[in-house]
Protein backbone atom coordinates (compact mmCIF):
# COMPACT_ATOMS: atom_id res chain seq x y z
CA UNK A 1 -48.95 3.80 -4.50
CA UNK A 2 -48.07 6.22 -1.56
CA UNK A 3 -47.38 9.12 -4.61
CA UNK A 4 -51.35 9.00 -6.14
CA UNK A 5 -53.11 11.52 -6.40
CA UNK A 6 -55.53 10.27 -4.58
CA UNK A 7 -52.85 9.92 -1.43
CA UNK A 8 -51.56 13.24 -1.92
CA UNK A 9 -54.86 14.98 -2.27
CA UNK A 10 -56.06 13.85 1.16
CA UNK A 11 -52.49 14.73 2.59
CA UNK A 12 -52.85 18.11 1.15
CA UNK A 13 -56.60 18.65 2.92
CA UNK A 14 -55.35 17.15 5.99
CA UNK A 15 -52.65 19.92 5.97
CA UNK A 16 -54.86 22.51 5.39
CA UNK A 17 -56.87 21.78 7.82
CA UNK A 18 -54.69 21.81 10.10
CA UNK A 19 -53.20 25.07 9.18
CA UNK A 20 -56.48 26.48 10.28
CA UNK A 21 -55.62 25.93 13.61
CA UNK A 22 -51.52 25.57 13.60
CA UNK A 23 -49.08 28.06 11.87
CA UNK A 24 -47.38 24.75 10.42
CA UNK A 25 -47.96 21.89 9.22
CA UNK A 26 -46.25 18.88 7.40
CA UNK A 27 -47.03 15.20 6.06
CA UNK A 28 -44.60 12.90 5.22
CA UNK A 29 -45.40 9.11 3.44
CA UNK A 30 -42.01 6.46 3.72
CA UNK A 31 -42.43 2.77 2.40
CA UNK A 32 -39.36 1.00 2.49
CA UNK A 33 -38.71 -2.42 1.23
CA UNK A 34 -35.83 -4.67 -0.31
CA UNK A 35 -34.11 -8.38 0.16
CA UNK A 36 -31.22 -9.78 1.65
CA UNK A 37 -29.08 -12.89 0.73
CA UNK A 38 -25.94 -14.20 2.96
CA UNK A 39 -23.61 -17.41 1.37
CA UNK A 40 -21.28 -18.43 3.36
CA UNK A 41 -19.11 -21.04 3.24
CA UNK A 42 -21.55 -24.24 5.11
CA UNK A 43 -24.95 -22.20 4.58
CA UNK A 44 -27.09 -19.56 3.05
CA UNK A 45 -29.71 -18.09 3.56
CA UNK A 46 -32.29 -15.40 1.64
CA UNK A 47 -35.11 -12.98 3.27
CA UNK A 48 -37.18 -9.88 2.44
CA UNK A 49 -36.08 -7.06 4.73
CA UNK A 50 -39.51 -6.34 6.85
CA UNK A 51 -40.98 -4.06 4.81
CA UNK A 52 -42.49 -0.81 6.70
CA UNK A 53 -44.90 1.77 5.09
CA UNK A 54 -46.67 4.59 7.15
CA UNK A 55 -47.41 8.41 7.52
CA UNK A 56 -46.41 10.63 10.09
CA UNK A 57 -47.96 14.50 10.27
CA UNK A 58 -46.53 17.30 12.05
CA UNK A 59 -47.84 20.73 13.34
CA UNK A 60 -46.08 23.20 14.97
CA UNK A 61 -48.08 25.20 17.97
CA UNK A 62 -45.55 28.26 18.28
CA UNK A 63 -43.48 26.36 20.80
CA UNK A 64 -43.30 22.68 20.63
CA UNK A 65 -43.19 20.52 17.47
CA UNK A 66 -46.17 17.69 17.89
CA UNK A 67 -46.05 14.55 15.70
CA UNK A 68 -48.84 11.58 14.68
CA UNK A 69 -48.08 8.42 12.91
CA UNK A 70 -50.20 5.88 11.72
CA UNK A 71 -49.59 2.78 9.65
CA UNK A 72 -53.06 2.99 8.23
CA UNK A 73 -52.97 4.78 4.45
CA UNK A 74 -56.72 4.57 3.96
CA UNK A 75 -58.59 8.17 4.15
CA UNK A 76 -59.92 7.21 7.62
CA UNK A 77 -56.35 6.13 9.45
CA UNK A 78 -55.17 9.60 7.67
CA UNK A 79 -57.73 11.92 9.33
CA UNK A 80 -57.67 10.14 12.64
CA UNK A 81 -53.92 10.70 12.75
CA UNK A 82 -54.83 14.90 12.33
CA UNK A 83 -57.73 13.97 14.82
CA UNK A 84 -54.89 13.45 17.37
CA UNK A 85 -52.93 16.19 16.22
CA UNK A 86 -55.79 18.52 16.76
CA UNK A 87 -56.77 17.42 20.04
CA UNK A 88 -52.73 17.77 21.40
CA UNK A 89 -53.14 21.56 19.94
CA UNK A 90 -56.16 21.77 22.40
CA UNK A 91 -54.32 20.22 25.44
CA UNK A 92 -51.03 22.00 24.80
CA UNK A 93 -52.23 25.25 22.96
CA UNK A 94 -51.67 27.49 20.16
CA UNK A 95 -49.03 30.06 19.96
CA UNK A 96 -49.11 32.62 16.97
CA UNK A 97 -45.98 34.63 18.27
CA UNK A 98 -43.56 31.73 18.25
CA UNK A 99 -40.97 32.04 15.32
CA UNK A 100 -42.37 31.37 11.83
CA UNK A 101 -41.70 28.48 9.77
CA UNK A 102 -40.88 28.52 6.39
CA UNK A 103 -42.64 26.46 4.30
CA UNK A 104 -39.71 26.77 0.98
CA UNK A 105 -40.48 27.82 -2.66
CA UNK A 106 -43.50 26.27 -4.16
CA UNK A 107 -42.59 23.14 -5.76
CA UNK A 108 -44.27 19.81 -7.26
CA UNK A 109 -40.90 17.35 -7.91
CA UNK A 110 -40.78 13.74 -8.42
CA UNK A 111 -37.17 12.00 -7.84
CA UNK A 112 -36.10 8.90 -9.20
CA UNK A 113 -32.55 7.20 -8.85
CA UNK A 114 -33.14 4.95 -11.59
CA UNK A 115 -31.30 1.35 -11.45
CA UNK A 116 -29.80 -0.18 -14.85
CA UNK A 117 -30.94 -3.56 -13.67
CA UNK A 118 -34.36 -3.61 -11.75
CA UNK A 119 -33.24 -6.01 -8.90
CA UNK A 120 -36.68 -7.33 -8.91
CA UNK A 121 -36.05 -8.59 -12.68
CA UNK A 122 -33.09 -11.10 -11.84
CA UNK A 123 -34.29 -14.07 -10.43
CA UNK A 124 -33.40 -15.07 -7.09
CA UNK A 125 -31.30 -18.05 -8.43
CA UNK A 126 -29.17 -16.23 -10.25
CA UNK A 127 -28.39 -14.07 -7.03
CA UNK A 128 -27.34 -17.29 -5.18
CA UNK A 129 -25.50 -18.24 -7.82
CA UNK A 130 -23.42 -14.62 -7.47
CA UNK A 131 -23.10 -14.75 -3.90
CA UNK A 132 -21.83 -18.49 -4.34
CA UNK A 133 -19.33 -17.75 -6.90
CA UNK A 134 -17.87 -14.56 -4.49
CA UNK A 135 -18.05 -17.02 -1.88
CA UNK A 136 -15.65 -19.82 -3.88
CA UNK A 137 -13.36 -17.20 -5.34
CA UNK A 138 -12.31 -15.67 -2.34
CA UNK A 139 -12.09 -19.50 -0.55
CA UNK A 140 -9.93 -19.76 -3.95
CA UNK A 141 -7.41 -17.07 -3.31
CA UNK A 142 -5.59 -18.41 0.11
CA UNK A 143 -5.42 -21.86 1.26
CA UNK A 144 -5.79 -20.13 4.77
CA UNK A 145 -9.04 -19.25 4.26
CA UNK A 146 -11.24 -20.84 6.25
CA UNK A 147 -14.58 -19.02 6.40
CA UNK A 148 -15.95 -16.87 3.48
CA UNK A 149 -18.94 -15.09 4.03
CA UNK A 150 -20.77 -13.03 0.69
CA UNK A 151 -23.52 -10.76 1.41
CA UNK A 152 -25.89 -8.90 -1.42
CA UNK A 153 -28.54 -6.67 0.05
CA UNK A 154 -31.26 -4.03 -2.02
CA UNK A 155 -33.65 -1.74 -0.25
CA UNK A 156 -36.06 1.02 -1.80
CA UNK A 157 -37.37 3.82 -0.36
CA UNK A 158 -40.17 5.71 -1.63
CA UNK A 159 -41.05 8.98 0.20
CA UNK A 160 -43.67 11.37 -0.32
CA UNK A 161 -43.47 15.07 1.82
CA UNK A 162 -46.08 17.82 1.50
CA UNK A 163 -46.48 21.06 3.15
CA UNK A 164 -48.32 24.19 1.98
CA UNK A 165 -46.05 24.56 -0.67
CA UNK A 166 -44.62 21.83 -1.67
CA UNK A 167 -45.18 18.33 -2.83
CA UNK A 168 -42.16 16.20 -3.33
CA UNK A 169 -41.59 12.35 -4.02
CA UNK A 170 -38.83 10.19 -4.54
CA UNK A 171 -38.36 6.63 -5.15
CA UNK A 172 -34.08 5.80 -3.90
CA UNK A 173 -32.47 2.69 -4.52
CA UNK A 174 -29.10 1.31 -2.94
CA UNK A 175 -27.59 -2.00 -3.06
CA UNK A 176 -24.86 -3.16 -1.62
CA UNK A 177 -22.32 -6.44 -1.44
CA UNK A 178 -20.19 -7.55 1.01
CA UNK A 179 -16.86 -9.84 0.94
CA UNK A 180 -15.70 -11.35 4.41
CA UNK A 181 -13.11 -13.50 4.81
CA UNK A 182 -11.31 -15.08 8.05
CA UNK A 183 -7.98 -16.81 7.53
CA UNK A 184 -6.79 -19.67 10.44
CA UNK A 185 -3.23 -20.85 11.12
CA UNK A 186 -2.44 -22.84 14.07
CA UNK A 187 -4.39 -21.37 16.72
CA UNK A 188 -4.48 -18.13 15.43
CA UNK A 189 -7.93 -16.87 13.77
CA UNK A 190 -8.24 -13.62 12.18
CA UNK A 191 -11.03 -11.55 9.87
CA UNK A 192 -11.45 -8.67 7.36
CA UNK A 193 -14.41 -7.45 5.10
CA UNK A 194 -14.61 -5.08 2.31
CA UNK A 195 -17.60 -4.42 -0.53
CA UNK A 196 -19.52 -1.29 -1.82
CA UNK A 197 -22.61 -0.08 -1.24
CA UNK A 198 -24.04 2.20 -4.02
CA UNK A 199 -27.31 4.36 -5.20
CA UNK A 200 -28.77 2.04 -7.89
CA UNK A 201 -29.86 -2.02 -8.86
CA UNK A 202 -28.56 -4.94 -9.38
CA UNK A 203 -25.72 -2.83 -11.49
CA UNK A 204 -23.96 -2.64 -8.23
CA UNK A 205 -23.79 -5.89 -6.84
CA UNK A 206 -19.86 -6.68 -7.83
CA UNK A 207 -17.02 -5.67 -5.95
CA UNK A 208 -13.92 -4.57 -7.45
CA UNK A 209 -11.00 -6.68 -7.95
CA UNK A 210 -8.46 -4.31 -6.23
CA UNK A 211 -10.88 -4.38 -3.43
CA UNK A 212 -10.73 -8.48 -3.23
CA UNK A 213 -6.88 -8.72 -4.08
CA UNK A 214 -6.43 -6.63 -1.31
CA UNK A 215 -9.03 -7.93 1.19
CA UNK A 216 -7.05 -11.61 1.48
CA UNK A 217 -3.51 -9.75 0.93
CA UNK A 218 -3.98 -7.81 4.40
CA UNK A 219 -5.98 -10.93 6.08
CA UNK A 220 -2.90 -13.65 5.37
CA UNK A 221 -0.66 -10.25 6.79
CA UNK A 222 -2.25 -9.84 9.91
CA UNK A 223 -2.10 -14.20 10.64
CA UNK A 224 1.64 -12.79 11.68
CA UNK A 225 1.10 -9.53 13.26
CA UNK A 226 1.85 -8.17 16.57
CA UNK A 227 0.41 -5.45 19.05
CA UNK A 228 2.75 -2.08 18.35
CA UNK A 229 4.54 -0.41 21.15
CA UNK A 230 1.98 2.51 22.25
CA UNK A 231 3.36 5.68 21.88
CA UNK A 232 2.60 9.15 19.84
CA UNK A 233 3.91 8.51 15.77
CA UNK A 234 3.67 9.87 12.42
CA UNK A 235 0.66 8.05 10.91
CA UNK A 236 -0.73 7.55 6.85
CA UNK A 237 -4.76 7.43 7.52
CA UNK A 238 -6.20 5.74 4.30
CA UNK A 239 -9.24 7.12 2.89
CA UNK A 240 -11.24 4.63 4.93
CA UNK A 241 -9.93 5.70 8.27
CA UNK A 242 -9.85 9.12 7.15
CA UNK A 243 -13.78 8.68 6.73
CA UNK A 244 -14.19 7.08 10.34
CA UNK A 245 -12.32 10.04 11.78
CA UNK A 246 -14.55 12.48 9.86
CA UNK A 247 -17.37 10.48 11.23
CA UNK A 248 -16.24 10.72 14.64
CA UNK A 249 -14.56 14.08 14.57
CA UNK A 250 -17.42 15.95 13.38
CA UNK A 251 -20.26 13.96 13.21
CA UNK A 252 -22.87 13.78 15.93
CA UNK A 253 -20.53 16.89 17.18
CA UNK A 254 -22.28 19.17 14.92
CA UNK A 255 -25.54 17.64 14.72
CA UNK A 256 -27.11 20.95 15.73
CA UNK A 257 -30.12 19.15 18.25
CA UNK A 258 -27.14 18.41 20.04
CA UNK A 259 -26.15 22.38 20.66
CA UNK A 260 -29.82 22.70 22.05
CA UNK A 261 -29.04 19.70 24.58
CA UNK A 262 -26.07 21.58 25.34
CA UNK A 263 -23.99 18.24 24.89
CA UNK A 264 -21.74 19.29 21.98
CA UNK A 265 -18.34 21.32 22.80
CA UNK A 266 -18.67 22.02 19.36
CA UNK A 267 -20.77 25.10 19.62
CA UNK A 268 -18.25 27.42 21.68
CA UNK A 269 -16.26 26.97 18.31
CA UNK A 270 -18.09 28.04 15.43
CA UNK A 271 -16.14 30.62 13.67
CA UNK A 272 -12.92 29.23 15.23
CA UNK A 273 -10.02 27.11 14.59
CA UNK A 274 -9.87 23.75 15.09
CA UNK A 275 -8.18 21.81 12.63
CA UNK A 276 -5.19 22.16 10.34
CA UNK A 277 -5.58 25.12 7.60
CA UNK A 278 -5.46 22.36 4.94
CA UNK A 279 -8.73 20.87 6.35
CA UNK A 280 -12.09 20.93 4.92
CA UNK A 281 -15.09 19.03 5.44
CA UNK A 282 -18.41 18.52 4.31
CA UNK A 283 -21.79 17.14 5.21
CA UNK A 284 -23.61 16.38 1.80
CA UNK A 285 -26.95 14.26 1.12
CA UNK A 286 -26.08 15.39 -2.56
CA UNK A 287 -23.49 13.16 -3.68
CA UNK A 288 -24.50 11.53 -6.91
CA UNK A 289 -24.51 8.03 -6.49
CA UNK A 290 -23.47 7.31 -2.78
CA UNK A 291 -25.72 5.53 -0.63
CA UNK A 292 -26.65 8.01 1.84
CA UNK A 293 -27.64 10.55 -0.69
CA UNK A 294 -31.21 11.64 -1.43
CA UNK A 295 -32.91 14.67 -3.29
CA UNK A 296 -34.93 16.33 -0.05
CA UNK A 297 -34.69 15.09 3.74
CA UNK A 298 -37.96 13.65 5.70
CA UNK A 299 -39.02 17.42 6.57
CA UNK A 300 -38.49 18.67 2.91
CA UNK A 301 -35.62 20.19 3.07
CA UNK A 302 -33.83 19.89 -0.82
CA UNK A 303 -30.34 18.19 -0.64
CA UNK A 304 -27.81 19.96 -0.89
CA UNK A 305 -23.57 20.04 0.59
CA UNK A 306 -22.41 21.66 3.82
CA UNK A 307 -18.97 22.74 4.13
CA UNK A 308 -18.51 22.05 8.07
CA UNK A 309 -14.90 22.79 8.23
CA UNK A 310 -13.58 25.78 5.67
CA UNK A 311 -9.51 25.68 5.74
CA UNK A 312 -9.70 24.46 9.60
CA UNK A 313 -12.13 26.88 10.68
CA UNK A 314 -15.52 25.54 12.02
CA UNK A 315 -17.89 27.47 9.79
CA UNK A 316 -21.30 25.23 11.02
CA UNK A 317 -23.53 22.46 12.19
CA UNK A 318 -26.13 20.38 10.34
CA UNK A 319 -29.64 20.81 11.63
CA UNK A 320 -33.04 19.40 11.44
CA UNK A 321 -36.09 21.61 11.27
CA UNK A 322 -36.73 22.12 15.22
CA UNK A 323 -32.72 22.78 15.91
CA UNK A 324 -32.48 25.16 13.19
CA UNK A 325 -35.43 27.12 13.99
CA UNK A 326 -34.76 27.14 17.77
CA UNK A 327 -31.57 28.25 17.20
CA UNK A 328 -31.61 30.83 14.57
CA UNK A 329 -29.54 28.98 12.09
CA UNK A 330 -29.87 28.36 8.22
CA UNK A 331 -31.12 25.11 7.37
CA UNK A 332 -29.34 22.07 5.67
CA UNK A 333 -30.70 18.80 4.41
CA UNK A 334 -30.25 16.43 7.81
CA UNK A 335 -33.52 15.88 9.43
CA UNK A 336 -33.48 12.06 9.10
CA UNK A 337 -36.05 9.54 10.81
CA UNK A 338 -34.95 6.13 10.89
CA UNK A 339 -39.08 5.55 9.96
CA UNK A 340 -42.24 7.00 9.97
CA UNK A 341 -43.15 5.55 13.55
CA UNK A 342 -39.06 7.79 14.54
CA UNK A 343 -38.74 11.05 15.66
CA UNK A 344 -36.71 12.93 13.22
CA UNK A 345 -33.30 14.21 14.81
CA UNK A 346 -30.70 15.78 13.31
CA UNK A 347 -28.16 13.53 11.66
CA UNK A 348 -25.22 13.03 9.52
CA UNK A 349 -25.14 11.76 5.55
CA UNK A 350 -22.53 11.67 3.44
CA UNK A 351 -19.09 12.85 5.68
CA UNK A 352 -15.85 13.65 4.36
CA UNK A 353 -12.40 15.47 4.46
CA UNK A 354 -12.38 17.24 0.93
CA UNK A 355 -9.44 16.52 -1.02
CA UNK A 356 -5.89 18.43 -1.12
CA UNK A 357 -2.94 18.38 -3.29
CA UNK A 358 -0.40 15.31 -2.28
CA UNK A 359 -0.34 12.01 -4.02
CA UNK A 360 -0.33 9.33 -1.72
CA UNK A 361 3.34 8.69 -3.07
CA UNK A 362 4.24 11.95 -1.63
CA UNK A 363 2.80 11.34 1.63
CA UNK A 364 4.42 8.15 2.12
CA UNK A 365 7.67 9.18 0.75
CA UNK A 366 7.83 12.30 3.62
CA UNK A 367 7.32 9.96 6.76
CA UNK A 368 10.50 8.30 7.88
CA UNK A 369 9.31 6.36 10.77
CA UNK A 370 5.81 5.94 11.47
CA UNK A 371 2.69 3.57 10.41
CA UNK A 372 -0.08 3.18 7.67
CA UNK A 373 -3.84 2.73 9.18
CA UNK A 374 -6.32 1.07 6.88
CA UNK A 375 -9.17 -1.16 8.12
CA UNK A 376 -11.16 0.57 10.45
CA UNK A 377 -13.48 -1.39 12.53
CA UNK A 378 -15.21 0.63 14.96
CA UNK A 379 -15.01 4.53 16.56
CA UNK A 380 -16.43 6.54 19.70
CA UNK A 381 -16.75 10.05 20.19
CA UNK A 382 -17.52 12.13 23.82
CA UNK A 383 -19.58 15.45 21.65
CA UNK A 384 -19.61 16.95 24.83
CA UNK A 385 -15.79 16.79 25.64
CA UNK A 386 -13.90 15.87 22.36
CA UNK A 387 -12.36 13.25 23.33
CA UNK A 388 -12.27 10.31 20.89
CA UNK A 389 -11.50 6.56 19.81
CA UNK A 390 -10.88 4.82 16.59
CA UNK A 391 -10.22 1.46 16.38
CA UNK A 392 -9.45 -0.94 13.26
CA UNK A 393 -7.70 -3.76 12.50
CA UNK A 394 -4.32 -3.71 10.46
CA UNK A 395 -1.22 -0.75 10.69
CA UNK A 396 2.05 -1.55 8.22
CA UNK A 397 5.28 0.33 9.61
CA UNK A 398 6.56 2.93 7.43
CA UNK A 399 10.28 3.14 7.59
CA UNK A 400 12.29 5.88 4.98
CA UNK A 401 9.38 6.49 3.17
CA UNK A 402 7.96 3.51 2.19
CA UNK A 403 5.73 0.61 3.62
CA UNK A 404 7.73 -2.42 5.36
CA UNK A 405 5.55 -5.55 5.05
CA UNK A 406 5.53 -5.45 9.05
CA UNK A 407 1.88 -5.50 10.21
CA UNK A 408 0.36 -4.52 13.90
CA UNK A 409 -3.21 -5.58 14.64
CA UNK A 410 -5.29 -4.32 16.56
CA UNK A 411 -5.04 -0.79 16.40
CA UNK A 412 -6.73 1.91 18.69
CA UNK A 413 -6.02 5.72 18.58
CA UNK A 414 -7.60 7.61 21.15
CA UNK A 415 -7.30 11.58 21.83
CA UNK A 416 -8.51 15.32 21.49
CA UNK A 417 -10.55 15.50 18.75
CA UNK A 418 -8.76 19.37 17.76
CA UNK A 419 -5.63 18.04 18.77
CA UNK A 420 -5.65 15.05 16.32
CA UNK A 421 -7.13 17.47 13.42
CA UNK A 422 -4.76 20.72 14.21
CA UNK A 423 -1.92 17.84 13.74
CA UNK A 424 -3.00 16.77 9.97
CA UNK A 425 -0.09 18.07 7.59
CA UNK A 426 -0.97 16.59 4.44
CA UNK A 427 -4.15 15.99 2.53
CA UNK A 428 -4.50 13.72 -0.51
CA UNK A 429 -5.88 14.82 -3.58
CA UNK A 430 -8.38 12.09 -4.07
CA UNK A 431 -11.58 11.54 -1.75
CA UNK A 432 -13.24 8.04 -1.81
CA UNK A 433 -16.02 7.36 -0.16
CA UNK A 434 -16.68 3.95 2.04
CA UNK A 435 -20.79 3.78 2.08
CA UNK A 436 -21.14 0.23 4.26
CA UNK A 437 -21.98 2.17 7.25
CA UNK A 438 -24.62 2.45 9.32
CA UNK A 439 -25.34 5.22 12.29
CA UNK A 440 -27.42 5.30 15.32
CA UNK A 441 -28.25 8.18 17.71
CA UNK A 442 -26.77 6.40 21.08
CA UNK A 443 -27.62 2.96 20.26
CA UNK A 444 -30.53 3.58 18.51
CA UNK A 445 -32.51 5.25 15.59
CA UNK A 446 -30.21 3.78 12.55
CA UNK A 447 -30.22 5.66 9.53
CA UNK A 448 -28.13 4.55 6.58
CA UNK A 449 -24.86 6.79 6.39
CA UNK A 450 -21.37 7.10 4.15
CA UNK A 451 -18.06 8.51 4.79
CA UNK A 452 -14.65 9.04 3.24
CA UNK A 453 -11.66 11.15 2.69
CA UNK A 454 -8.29 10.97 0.81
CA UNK A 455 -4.99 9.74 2.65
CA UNK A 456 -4.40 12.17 5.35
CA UNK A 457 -0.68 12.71 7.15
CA UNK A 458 -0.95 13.23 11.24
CA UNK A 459 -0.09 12.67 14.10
CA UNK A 460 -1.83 10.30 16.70
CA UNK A 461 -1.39 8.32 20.06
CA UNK A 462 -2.20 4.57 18.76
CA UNK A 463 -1.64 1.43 20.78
């Protein structure tokens, strides 16, 4: 067990050891396992995720933070991994009149998210059989359907950080199910997916009915639809593409390690306008139950929200522990590795527009002409000049207020990231959050993320 006492007593010597000859130093323990089962509608299949477990320690030499990971646990593997740490302190040197790091509050915490139904109690059978009955109900809703693809997947992550002060564990669950269907007539093919992906067990491995209904409602609409005239219009983002926007917007944009690269225009802004005054948006790993939320990040930082945007002004970024200190700034919880053999960068968790006071009646009631976005398949942002692309897969005309039946597929909107938020004139007043999402740094380093919003009225170039 990566939280014994045994591990964590070594860990502890091993960082104060190396405190004798760095002004910081860190461990941090991650094992992650979990399962993965795909029925679709000629096959199936069923796997254990490749299951990773290692320690990486960190020092800090007054200028430069210097990392070693190993994959060996034993007592040995552990001190050869500080071996190398000391012997890059000798090559690179010590510097005692670099900025100080703060170590936090003394603390000794164990986390749990604990799951109503241990996944590892409910036989793989009976999983199948789950998967396959998804699988046949949604075949059972269309006679269009052609393909229908049901997905469960469970991972836990146990992690185990100690500095000089502190000694934190937590053991986080998420699981998560996916619904795909793709619809044929003539020579026309088309595809959506929906599904959930939740903190906790087997508890959460059933998606909604309004979610299904919903799912093969908008697939048989888009067998018929067109490409939309491009053009500037009025649009109704749903919470899901309100949550790819926020992702986009503001995402890797204020990842603070970013400012230090110089390759976020986001920096000249803080303090500044650059949304709508009904805009506000947060960062927050603390979330209960979403599945990007966790009680400390992987440099032991406690979880907590960050409002980025306050009422359309930029208030701040979200840092890891080498932006932060480099740049002066107060720390949030966002130093994420995607493993213990990853450098940790700063990166996003749980992203959202916070909620306002329209109904989505309201909102659809005040736009006379223009189109409803839902489905959102992919985005693209330029950090460095704010320009932006969202794509996704289904807008329904809005004509006198209400929704017309017509449907446009694809859909892109591309444009100025302030332009596109200083345009936003109505915010729902309920957020949902969309956790199937994953998010690399380029193309790489994946770390599981969230996002979400409520209905949001704007303005937007689509075609």
């Amino acid at each position: 067990m990566i939280n014994s006492d045994y591990i964590k007593s070594i860990l502890q010597d091993l960082v104060y050891d190396l405190e004798k000859t760095f002004p910081y130093a860190s461990a941090l323990v991650l094992e992650t396992a979990g399962e993965r089962i795909l029925v679709q509608t000629r096959q199936q299949s069923a796997e254990m995720l490749d299951p990773s477990r290692g320690a990486v320690l960190t020092v800090f030499n007054g200028r430069s933070f210097l990392e070693s990971a190993t994959g060996d646990l034993s007592p040995e593997g552990l001190r050869e991994a500080a071996g190398r740490l000391q012997e890059l302190g000798r090559d690179q040197g010590i510097f005692y009149d670099g900025p100080a790091i703060d170590p936090g509050p003394k603390m000794d915490e164990y986390y749990l998210v604990k799951p109503q139904k241990h996944p590892e109690t409910v036989a793989l059978t009976e999983k199948i059989q789950a998967c396959t009955a998804l699988k046949d109900d949604l075949h059972g809703r269309d006679e269009k359907v052609v393909q229908a693809v049901a997905q469960y997947a469970h991972v836990r992550t146990r992690e185990l950080f100690i500095n000089r002060h502190k000694v934190l564990y937590q053991d986080l669950r998420r699981t998560q199910m996916i619904a795909q269907v793709i619809m044929r007539e003539g020579e026309r093919s088309v595809n959506l997916h929906t599904g959930q992906a939740l903190q906790g067990g087997y508890e959460q491995a059933f998606i909604p009915e309004d979610k299904l209904a919903r799912l093969t409602e908008d697939c048989r609409r888009l067998l018929t639809a067109r490409r939309l005239s491009p053009g500037f219009y009025p649009c109704l983002f749903s919470p899901e593409f309100a949550g790819i926007f926020a992702h986009e917007a503001f995402g890797h944009g204020t990842e603070t390690d970013m400012f230090l690269k110089k390759r976020a225009k986001g920096e000249e802004y803080i303090g500044k306008p650059v949304a709508s005054p009904l805009v506000d948006m947060f960062d927050s790993p603390a979330l209960p139950g979403q599945a990007a939320s966790f009680f400390f990040d992987h440099e032991g930082q406690l979880a907590q929200e960050t409002r980025i945007i306050e009422k359309g002004i930029l208030k701040r970024g979200i840092t890891d522990l080498n932006s932060a200190t480099r740049l002066g700034l107060a720390r949030s919880a966002n130093g994420r590795r995607e493993s213990f053999e990853r450098k940790v960068y700063a990166r996003m968790t749980n992203t959202y527009f916070g909620p306002g006071t329209d109904t989505f009646e309201s909102l659809l009631a005040s736009l006379d002409d223009g189109f409803f976005l839902d489905h959102p398949s992919n985005g693209m942002e330029d950090p460095k000049g704010w320009g932006i692309q969202l794509e996704g897969y289904y807008a329904e005309r809005i004509k006198k207020g209400r929704l017309t039946g017509e449907v446009f597929t694809p859909v892109i909107i591309t444009g100025y990231v302030p332009d596109l938020l200083l345009s936003i004139s109505g915010v729902g007043d309920r957020v949902e959050i969309s956790g199937l999402g994953m998010c690399g740094k380029g193309h790489k380093e994946w770390v599981k993320v969230t996002d979400g919003g409520p209905f949001l009225k704007l303005r937007a170039r689509l075609a």
